[in-house]
Protein backbone atom coordinates (compact mmCIF):
# COMPACT_ATOMS: atom_id res chain seq x y z
CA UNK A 1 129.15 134.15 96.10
CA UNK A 2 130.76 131.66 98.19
CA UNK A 3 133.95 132.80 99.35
CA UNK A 4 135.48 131.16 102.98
CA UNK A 5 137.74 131.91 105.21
CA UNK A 6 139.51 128.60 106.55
CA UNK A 7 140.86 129.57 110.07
CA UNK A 8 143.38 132.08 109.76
CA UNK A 9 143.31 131.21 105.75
CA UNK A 10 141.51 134.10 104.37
CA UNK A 11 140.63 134.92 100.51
CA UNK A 12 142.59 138.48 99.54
CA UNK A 13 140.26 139.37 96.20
CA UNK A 14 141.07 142.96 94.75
CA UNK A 15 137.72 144.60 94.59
CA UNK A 16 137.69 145.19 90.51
CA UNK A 17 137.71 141.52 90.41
CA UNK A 18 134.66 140.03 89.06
CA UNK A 19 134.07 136.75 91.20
CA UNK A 20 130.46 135.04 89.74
CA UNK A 21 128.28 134.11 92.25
CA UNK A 22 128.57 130.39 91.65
CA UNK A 23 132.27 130.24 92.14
CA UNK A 24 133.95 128.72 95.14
CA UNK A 25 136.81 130.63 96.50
CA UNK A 26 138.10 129.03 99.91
CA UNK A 27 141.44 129.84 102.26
CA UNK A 28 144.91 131.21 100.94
CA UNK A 29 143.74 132.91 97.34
CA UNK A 30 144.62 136.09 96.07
CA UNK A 31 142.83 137.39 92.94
CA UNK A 32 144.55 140.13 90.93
CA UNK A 33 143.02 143.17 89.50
CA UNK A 34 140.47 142.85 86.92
CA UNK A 35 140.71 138.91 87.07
CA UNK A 36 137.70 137.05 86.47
CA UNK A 37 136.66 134.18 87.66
CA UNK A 38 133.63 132.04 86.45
CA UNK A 39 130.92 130.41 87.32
CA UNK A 40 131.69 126.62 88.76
CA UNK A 41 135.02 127.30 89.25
CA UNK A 42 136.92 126.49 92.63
CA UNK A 43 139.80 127.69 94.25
CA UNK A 44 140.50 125.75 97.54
CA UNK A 45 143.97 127.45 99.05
CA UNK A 46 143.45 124.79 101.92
CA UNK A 47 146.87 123.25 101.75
CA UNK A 48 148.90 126.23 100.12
CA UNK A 49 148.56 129.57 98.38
CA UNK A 50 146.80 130.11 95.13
CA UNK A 51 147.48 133.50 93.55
CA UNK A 52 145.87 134.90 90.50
CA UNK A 53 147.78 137.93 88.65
CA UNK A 54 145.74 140.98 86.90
CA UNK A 55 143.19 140.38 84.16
CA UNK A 56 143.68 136.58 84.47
CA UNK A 57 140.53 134.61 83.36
CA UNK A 58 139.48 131.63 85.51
CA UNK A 59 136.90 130.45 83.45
CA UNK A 60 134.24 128.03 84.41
CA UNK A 61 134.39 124.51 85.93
CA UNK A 62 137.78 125.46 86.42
CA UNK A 63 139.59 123.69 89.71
CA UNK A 64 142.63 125.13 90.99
CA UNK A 65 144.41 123.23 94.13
CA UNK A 66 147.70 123.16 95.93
CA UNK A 67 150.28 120.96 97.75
CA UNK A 68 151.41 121.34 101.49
CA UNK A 69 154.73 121.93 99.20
CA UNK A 70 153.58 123.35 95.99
CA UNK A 71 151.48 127.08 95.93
CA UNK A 72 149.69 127.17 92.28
CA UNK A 73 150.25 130.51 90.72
CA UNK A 74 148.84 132.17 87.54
CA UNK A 75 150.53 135.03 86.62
CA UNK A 76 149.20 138.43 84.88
CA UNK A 77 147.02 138.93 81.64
CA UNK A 78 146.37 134.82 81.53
CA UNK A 79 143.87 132.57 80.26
CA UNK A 80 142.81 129.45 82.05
CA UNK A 81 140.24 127.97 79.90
CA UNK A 82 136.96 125.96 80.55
CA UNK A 83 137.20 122.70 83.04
CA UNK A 84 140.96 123.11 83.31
CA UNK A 85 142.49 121.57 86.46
CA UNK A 86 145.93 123.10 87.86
CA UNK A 87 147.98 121.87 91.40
CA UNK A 88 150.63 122.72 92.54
CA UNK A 89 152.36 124.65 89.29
CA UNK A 90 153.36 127.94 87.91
CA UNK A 91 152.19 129.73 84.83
CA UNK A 92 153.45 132.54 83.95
CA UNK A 93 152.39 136.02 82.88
CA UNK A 94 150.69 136.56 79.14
CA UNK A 95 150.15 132.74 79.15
CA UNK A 96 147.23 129.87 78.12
CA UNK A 97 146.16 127.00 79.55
CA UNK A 98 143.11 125.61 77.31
CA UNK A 99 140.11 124.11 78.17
CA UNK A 100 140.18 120.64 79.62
CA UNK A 101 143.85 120.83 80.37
CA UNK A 102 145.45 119.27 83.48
CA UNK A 103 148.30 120.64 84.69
CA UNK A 104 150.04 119.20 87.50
CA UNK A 105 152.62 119.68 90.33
CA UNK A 106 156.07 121.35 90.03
CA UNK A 107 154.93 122.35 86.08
CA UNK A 108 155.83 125.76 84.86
CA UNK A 109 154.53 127.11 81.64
CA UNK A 110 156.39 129.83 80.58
CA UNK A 111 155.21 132.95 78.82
CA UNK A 112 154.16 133.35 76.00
CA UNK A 113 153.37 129.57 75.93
CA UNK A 114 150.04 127.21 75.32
CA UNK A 115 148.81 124.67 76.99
CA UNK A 116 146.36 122.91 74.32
CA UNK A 117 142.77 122.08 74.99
CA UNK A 118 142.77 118.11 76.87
CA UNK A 119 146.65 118.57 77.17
CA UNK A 120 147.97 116.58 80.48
CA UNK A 121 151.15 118.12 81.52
CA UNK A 122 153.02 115.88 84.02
CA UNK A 123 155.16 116.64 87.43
CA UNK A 124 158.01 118.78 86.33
CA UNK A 125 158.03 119.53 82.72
CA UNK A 126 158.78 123.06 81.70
CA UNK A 127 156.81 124.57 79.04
CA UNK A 128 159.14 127.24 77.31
CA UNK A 129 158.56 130.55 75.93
CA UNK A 130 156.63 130.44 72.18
CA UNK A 131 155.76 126.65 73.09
CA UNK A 132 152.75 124.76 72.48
CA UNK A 133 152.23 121.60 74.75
CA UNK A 134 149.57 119.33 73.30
CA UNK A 135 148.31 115.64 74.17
CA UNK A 136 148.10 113.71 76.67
CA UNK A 137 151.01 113.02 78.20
CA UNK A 138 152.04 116.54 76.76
CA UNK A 139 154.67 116.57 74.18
CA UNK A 140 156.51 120.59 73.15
CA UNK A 141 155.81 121.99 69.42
CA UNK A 142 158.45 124.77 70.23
CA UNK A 143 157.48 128.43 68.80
CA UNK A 144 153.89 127.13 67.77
CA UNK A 145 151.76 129.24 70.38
CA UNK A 146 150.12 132.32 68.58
CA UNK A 147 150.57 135.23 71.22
CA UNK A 148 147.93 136.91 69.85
CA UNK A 149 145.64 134.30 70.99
CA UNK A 150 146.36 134.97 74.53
CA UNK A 151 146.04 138.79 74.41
CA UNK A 152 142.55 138.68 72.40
CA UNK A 153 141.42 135.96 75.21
CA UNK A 154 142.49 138.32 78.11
CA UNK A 155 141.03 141.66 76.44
CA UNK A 156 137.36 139.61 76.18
CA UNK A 157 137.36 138.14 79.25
CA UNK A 158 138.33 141.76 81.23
CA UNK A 159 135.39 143.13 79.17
CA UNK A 160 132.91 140.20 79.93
CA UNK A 161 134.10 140.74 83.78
CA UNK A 162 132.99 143.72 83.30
CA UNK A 163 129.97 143.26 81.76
CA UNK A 164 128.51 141.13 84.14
CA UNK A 165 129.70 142.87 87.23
CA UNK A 166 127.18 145.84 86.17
CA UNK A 167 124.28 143.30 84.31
CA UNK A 168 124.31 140.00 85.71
CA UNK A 169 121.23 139.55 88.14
CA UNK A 170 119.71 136.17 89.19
CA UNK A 171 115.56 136.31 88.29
CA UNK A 172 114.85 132.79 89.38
CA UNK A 173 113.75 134.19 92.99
């Protein structure tokens, strides 16, 4: 798998972290215990710090990024969802952030909330507890996320992490 150090940047992955081999992880990233992260998904921690809580999904085509002035941080038990892009935001513990999603600097989702699939959440909004953001530009359906949602997404994805950390074998070669 391709992970980099960038100078004195260096990648701090906990080793029951399940990082595909087709993932890009390059400079300031820390990945949590049991986190996954999937296949075509980068995190470049060239400009700041990217940490990734414990049993936090990272699912594939995923791009997480940074500001000089912004770290992105995903907290614990999350799931980040298929082609999602985050910079420079915060989302918190026992959160979602579905697929396609963009969400951008100085954002915090809070948790318990949902980010809905294709949602575009602008430069500063706040995404409270219970909340569902959806559209693009994002608009709050307060206490519409479905916790449940979030904890059967994390439970499959630290299984599947699993899973393919003892199966998964290339036989193209």
């Amino acid at each position: 798998m391709p992970i980099y150090a960038l100078g004195t940047q260096v990648p701090d992955i906990d080793p029951t972290a399940y990082v595909h081999p087709d993932a890009v992880v390059i400079g300031s990233v820390t990945i949590g215990p049991e986190s996954t992260i999937w296949a075509g998904a980068v995190l470049r921690g060239d400009d700041g710090k990217i940490v990734i809580g414990a049993r936090t999904s990272i699912q594939d085509g995923t791009v997480i990024h940074t500001t000089p002035m912004y770290p992105t941080t995903v907290g614990d038990d999350c799931v980040i969802g298929h082609i999602v892009h985050l910079e420079g935001c915060t989302i918190e513990s026992n959160s979602q952030v579905s697929s396609g999603s963009i969400v951008l600097h100085q954002v915090v989702v809070r948790s318990g909330a949902i980010v809905a699939a294709n949602a575009v959440v602008l430069n500063g909004m706040e995404v409270p507890s219970g909340a569902l953001a959806v559209g693009a530009p994002a608009t709050i359906k307060l206490d519409r996320a479905r916790s449940g949602d979030i904890a059967m997404g994390v439970a499959a994805y630290v299984a599947k992490g699993r899973r393919f950390r003892k199966e998964l074998r290339r036989i193209d070669e």
